[in-house]
PDB file of N, CA and C in Angstrom:
ATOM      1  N   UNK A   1     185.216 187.686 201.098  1.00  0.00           N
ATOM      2  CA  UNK A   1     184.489 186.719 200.301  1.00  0.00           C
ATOM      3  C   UNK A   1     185.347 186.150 199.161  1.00  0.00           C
ATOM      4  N   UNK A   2     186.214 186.895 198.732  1.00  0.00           N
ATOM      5  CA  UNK A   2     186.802 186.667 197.438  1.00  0.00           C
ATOM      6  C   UNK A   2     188.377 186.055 198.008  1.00  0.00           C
ATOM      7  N   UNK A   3     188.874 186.075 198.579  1.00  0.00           N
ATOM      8  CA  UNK A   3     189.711 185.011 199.576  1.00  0.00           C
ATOM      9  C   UNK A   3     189.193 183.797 200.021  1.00  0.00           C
ATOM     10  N   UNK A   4     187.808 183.512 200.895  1.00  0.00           N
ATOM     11  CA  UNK A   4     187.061 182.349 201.270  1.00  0.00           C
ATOM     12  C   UNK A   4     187.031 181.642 199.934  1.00  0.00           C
ATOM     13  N   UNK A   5     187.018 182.165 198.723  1.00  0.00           N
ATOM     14  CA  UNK A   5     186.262 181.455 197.555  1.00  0.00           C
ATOM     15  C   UNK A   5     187.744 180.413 196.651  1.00  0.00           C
ATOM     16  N   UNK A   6     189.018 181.709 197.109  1.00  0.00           N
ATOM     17  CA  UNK A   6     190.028 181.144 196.412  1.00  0.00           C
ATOM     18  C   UNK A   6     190.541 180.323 197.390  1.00  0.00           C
ATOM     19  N   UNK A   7     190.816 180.383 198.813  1.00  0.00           N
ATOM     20  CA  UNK A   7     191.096 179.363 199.686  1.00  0.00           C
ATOM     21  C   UNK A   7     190.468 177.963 199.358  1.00  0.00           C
ATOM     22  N   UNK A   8     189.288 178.103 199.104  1.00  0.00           N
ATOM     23  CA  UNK A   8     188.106 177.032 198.252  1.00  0.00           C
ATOM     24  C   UNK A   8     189.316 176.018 197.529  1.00  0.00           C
ATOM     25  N   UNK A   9     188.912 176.706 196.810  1.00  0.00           N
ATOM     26  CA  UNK A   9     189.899 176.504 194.856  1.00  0.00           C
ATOM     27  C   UNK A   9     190.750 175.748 195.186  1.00  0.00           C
ATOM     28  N   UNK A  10     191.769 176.494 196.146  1.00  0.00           N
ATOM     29  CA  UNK A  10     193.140 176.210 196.493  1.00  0.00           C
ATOM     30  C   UNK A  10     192.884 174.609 197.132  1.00  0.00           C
ATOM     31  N   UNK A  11     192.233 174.728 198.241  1.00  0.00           N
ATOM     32  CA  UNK A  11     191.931 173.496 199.125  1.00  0.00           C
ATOM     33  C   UNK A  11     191.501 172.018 197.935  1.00  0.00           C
ATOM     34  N   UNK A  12     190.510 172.684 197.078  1.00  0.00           N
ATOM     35  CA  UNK A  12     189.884 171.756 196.261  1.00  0.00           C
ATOM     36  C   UNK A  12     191.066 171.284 194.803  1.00  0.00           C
ATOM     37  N   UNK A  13     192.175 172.331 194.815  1.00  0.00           N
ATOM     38  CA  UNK A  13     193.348 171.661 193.786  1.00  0.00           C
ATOM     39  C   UNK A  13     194.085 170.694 194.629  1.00  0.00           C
ATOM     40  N   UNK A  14     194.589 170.733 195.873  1.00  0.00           N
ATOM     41  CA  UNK A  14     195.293 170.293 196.582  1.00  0.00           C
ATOM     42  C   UNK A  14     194.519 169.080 196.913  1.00  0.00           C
ATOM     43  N   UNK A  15     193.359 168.734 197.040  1.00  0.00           N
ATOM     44  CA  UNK A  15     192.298 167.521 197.110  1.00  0.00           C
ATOM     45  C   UNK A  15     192.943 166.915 196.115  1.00  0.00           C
ATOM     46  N   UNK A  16     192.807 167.586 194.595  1.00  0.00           N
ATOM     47  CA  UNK A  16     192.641 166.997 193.169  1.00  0.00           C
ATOM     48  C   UNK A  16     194.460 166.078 193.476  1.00  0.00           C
ATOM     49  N   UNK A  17     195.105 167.098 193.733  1.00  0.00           N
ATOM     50  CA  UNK A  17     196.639 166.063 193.282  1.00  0.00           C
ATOM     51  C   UNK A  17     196.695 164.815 194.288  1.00  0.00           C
ATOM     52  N   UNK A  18     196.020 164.926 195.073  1.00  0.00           N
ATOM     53  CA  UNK A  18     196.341 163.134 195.774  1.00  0.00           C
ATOM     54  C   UNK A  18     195.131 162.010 195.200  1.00  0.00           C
ATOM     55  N   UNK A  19     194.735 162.513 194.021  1.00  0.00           N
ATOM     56  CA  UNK A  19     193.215 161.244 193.676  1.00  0.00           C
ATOM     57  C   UNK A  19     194.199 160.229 192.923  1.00  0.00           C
ATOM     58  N   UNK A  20     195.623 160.310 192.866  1.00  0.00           N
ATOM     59  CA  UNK A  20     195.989 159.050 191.788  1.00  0.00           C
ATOM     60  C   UNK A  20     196.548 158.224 193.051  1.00  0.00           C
ATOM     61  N   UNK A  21     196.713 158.860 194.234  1.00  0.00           N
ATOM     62  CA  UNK A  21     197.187 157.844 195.054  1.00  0.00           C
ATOM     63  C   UNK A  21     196.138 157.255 196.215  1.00  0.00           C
ATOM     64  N   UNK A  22     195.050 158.368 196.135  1.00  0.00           N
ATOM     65  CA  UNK A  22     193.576 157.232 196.516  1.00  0.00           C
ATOM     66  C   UNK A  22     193.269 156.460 196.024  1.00  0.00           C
ATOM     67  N   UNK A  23     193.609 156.722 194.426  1.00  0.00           N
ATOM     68  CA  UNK A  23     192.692 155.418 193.562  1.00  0.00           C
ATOM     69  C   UNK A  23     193.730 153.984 193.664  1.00  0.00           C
ATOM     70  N   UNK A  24     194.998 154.237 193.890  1.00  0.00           N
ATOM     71  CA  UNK A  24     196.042 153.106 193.892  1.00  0.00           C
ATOM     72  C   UNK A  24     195.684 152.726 195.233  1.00  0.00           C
ATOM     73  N   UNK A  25     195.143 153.210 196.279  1.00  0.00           N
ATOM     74  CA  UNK A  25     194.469 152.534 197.608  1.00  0.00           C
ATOM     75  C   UNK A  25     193.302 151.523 197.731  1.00  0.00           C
ATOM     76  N   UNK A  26     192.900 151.701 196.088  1.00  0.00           N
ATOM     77  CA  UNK A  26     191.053 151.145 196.613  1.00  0.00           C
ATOM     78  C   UNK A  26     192.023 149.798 195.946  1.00  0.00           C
ATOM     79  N   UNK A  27     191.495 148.873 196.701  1.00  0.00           N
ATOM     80  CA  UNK A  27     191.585 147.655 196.674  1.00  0.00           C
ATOM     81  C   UNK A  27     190.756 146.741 195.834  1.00  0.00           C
ATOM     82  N   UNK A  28     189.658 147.514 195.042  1.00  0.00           N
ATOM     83  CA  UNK A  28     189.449 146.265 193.686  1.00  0.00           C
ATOM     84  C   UNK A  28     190.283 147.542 192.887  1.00  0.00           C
ATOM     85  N   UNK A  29     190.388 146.952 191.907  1.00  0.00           N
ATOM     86  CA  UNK A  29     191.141 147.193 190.564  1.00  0.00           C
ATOM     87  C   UNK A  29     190.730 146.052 189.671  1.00  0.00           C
ATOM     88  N   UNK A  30     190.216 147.180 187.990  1.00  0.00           N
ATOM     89  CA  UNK A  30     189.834 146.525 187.172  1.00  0.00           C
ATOM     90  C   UNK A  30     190.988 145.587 186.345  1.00  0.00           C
ATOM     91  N   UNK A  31     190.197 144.378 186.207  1.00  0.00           N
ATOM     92  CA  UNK A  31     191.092 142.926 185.349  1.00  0.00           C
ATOM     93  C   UNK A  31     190.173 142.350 184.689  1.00  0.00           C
ATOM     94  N   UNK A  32     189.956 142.475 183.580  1.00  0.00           N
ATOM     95  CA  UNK A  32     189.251 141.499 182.781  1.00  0.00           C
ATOM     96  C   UNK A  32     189.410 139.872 182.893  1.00  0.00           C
ATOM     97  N   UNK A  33     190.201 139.285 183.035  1.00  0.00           N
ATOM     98  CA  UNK A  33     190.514 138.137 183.270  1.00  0.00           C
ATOM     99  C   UNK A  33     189.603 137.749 184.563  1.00  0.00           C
ATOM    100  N   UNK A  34     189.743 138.233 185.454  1.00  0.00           N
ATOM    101  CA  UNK A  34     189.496 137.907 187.004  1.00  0.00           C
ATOM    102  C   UNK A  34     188.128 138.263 186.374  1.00  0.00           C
ATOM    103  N   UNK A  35     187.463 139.083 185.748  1.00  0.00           N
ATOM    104  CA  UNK A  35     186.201 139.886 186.128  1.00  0.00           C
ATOM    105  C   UNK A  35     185.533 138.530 184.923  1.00  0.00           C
ATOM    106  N   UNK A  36     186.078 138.092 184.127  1.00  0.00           N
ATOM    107  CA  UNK A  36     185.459 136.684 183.162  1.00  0.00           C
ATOM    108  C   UNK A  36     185.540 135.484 183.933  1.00  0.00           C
ATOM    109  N   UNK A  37     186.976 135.062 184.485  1.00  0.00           N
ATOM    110  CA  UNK A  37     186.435 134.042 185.303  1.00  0.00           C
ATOM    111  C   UNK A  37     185.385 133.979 186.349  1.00  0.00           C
ATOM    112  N   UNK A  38     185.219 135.375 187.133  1.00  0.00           N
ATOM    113  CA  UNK A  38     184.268 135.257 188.025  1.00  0.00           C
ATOM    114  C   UNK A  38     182.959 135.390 187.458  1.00  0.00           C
ATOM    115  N   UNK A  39     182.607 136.240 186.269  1.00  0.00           N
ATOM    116  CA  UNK A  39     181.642 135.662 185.747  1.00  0.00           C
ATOM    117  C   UNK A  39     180.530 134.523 185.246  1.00  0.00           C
ATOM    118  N   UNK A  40     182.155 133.580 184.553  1.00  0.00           N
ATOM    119  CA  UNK A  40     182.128 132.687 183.866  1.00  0.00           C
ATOM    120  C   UNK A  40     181.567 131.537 185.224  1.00  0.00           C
ATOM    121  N   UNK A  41     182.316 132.068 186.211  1.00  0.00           N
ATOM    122  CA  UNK A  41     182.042 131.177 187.566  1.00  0.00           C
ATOM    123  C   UNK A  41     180.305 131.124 187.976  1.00  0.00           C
ATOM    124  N   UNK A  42     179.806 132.377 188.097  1.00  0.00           N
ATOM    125  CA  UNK A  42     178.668 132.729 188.676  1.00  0.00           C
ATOM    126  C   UNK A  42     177.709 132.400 187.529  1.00  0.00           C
ATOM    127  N   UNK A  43     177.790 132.780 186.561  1.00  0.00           N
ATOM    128  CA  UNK A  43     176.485 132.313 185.514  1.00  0.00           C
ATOM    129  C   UNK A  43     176.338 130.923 184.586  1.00  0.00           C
ATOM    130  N   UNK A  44     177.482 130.314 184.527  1.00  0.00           N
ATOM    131  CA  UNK A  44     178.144 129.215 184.195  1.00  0.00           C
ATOM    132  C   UNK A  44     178.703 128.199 184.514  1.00  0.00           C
ATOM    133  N   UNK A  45     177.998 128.110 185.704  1.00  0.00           N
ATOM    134  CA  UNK A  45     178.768 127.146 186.812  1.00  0.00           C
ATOM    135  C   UNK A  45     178.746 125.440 186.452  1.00  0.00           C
ATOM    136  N   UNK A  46     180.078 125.503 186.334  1.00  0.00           N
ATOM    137  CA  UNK A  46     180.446 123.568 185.561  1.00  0.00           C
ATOM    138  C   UNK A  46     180.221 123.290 184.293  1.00  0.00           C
ATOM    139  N   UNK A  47     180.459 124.329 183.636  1.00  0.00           N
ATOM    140  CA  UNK A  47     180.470 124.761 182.198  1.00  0.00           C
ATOM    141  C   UNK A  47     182.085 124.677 182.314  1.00  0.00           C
ATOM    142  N   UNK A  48     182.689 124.163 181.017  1.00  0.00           N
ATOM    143  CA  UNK A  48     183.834 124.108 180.182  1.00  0.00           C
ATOM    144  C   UNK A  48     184.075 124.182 178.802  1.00  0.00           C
ATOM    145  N   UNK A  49     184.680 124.317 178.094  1.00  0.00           N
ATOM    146  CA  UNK A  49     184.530 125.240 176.741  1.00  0.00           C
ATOM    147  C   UNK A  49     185.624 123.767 176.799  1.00  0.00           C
ATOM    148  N   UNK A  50     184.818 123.418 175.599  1.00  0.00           N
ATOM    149  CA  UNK A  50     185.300 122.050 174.453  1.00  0.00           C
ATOM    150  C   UNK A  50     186.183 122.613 173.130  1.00  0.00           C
ATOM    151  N   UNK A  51     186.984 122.379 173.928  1.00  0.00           N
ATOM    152  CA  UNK A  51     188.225 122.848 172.147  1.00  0.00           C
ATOM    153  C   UNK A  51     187.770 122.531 170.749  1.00  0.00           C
ATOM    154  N   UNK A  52     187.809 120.917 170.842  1.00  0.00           N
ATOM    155  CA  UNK A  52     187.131 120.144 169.601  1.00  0.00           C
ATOM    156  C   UNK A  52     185.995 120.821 168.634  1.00  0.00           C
ATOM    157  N   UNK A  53     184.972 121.356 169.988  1.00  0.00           N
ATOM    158  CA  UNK A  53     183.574 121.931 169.089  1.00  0.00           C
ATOM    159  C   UNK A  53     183.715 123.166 168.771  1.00  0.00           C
ATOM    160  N   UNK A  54     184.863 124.406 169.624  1.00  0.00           N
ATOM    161  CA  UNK A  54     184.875 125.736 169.322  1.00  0.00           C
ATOM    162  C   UNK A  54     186.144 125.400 167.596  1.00  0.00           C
ATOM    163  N   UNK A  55     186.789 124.562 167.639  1.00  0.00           N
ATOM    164  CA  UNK A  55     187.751 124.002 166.379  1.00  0.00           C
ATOM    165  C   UNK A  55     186.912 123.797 165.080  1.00  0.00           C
ATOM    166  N   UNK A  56     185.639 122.844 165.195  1.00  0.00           N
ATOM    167  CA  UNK A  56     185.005 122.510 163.833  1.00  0.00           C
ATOM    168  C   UNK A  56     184.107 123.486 164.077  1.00  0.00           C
ATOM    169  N   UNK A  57     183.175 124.753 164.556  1.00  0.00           N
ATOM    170  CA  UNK A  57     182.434 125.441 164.481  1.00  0.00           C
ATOM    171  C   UNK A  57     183.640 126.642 163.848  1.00  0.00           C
ATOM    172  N   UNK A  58     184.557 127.324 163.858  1.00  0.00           N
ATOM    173  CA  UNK A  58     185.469 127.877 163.267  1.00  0.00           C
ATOM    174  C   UNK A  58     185.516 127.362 162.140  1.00  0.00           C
ATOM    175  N   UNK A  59     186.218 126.014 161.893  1.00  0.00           N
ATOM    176  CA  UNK A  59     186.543 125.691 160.341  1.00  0.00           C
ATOM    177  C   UNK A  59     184.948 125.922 159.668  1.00  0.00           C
ATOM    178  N   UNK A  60     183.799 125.439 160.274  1.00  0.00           N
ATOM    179  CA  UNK A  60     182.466 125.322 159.523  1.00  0.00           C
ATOM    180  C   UNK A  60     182.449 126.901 159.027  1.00  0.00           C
ATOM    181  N   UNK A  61     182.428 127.531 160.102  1.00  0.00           N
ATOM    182  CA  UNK A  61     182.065 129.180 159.911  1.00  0.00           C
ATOM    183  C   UNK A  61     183.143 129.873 158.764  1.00  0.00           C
ATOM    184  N   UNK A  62     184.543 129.242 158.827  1.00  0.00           N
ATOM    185  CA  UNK A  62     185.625 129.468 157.527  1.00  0.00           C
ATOM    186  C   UNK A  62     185.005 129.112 156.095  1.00  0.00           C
ATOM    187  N   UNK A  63     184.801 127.611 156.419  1.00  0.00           N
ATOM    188  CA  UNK A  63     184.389 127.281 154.977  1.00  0.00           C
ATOM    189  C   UNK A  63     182.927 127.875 154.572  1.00  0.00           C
ATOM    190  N   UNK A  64     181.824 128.404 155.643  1.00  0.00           N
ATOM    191  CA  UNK A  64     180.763 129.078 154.661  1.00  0.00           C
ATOM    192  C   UNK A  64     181.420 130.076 154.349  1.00  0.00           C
ATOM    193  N   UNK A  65     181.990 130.915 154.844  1.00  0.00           N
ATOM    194  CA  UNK A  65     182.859 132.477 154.617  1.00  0.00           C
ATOM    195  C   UNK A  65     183.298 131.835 152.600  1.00  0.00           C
ATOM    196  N   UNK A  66     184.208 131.386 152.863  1.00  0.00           N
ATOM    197  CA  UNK A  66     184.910 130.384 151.401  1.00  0.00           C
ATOM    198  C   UNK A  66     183.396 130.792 150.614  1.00  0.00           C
ATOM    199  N   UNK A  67     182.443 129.515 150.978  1.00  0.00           N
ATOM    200  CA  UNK A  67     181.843 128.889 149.875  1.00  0.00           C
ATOM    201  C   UNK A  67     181.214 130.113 149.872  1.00  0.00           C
ATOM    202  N   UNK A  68     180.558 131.493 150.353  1.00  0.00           N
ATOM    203  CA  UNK A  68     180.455 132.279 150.115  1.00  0.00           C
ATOM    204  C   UNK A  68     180.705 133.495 148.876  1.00  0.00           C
ATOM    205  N   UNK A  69     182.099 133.641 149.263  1.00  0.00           N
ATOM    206  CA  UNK A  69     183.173 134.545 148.310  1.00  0.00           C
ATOM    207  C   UNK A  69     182.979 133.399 147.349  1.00  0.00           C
ATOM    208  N   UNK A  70     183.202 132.154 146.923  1.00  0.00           N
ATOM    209  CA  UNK A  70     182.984 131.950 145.713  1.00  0.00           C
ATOM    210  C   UNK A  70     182.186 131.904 145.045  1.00  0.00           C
ATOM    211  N   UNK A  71     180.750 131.673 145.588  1.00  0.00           N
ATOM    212  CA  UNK A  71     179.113 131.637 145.286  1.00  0.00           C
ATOM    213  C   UNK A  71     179.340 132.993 144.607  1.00  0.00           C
ATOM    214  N   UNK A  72     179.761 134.131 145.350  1.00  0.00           N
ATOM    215  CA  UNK A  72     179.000 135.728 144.456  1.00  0.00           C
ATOM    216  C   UNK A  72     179.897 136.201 144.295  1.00  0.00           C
ATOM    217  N   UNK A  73     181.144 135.492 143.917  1.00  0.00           N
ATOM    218  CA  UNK A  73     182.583 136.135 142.871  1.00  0.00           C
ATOM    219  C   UNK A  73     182.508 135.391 141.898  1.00  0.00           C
ATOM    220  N   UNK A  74     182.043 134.175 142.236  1.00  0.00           N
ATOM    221  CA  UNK A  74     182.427 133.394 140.536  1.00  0.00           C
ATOM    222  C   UNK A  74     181.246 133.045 139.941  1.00  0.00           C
ATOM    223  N   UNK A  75     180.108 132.215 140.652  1.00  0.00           N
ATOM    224  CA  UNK A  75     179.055 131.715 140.219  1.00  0.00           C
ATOM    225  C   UNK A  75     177.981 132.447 139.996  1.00  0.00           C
ATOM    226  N   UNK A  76     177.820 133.553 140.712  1.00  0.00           N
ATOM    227  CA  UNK A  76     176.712 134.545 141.084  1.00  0.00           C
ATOM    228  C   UNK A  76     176.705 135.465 139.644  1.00  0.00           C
ATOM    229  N   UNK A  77     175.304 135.253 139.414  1.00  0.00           N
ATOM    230  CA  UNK A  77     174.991 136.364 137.739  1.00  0.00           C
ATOM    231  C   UNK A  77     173.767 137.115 138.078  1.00  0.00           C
ATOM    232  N   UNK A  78     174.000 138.177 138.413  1.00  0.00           N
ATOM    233  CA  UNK A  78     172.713 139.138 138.560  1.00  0.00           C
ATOM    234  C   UNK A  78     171.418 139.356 137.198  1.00  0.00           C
ATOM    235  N   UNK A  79     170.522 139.470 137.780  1.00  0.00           N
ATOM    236  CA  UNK A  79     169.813 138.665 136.472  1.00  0.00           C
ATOM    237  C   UNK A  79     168.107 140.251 136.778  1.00  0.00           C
ATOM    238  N   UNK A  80     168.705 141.274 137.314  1.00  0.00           N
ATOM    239  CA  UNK A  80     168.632 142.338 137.065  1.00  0.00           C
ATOM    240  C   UNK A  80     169.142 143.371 136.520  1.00  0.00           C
ATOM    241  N   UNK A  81     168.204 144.207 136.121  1.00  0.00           N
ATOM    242  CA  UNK A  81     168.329 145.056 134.789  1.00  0.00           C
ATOM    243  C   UNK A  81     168.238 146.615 134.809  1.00  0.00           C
ATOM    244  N   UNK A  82     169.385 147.443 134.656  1.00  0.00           N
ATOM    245  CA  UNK A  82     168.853 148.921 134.630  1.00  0.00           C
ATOM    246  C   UNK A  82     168.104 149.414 133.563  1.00  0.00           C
ATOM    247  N   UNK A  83     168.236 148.507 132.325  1.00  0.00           N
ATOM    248  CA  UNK A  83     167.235 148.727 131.372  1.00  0.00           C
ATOM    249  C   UNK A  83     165.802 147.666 130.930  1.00  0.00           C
ATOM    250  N   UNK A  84     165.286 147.520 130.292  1.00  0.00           N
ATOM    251  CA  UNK A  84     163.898 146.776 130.114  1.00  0.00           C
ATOM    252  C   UNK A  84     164.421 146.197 128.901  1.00  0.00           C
ATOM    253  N   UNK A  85     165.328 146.491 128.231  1.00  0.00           N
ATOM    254  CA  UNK A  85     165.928 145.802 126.613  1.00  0.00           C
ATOM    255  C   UNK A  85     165.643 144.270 126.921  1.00  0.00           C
ATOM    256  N   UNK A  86     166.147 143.485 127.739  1.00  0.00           N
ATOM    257  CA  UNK A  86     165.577 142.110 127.709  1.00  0.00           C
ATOM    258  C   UNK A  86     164.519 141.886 127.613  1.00  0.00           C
ATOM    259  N   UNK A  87     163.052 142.485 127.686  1.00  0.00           N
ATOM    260  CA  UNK A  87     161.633 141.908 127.763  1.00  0.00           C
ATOM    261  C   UNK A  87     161.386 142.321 126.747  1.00  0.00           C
ATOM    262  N   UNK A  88     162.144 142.941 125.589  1.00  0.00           N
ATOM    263  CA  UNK A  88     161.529 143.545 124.071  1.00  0.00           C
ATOM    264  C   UNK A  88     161.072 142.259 123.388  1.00  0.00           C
ATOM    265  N   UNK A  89     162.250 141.009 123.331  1.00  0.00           N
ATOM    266  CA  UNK A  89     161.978 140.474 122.918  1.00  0.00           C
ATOM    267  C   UNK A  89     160.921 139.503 123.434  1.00  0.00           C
ATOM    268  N   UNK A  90     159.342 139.115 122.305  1.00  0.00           N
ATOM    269  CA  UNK A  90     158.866 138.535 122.674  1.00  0.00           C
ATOM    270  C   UNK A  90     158.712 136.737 121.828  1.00  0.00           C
ATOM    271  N   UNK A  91     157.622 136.467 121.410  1.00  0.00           N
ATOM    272  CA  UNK A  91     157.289 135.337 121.250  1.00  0.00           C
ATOM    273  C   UNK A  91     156.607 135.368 119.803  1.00  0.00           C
ATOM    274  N   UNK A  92     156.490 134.783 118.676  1.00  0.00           N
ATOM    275  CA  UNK A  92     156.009 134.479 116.934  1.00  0.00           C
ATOM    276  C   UNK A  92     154.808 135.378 117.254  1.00  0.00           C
ATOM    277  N   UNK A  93     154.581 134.809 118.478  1.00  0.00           N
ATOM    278  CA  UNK A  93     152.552 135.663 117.976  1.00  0.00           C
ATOM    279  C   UNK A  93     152.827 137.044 117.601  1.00  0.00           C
ATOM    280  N   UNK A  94     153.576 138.048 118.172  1.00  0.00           N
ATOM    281  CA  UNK A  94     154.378 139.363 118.076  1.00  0.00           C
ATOM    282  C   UNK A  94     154.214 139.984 119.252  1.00  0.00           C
ATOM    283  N   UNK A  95     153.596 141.733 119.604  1.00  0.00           N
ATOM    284  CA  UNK A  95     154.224 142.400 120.595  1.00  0.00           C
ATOM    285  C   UNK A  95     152.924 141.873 121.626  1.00  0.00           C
ATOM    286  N   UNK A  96     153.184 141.694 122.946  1.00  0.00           N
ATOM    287  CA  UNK A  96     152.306 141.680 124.198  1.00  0.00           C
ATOM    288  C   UNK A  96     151.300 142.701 123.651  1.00  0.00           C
ATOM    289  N   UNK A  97     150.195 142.010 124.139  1.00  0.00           N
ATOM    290  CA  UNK A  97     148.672 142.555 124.517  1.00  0.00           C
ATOM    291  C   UNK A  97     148.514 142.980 125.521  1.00  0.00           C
ATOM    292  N   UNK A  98     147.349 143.984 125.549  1.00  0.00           N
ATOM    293  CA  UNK A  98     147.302 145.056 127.052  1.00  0.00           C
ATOM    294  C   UNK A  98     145.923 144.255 127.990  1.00  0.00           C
ATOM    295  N   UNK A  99     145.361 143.173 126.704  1.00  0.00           N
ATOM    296  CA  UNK A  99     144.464 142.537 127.349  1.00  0.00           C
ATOM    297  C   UNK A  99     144.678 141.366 128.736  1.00  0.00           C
ATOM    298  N   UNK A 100     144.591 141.270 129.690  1.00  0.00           N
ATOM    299  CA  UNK A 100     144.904 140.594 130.496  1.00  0.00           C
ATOM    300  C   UNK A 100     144.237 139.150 130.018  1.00  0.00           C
ATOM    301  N   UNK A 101     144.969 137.848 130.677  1.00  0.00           N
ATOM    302  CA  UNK A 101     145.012 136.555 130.097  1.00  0.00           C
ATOM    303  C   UNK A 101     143.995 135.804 131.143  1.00  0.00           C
ATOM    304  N   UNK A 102     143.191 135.704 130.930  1.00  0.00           N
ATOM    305  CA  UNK A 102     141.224 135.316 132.095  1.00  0.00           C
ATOM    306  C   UNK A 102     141.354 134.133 131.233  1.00  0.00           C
TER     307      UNK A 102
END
């Protein structure tokens, strides 16, 4: 039994060392290229990608990026508070009433 089991083993390593030259046998082999055009073929058929519009949708998408970083690096003032010190000050009449304004 304990021979049948390693004959096994043995048979099943000797399987294992020829799988790199089965797999160089199978006749598809992965390509991204081939596997997009044929895509591009089957779900997209007579579709062409316009330079011009993928060109100004880039620059558009650049310049919000831009007007972005400058909006909330330069212009942007947070106008929240870890403290309440801004609402101390109120108005001549003097401090807020607890009475609600009906």
């Amino acid at each position: 039994p304990v021979t049948d089991q390693m004959q096994k083993i043995r048979q099943d390593v000797e399987d294992m060392r020829h799988i790199p030259e089965r797999a160089a046998s199978i006749p598809y082999v992965v390509r991204p290229e081939e596997d997009y055009k044929r895509y591009r073929r089957i779900w997209l058929p007579g579709w062409h990608m316009q330079e011009e519009i993928m060109m100004f949708a880039a620059i558009g998408f650049g310049v919000a990026v831009v007007w972005l970083q400058i909006y909330f690096l330069l212009i942007y003032r947070d106008d929240r508070s870890e403290s309440l010190t801004r609402w101390q000050i109120t108005d001549a009449a003097g401090p807020p009433t607890d009475t609600p304004d009906l």
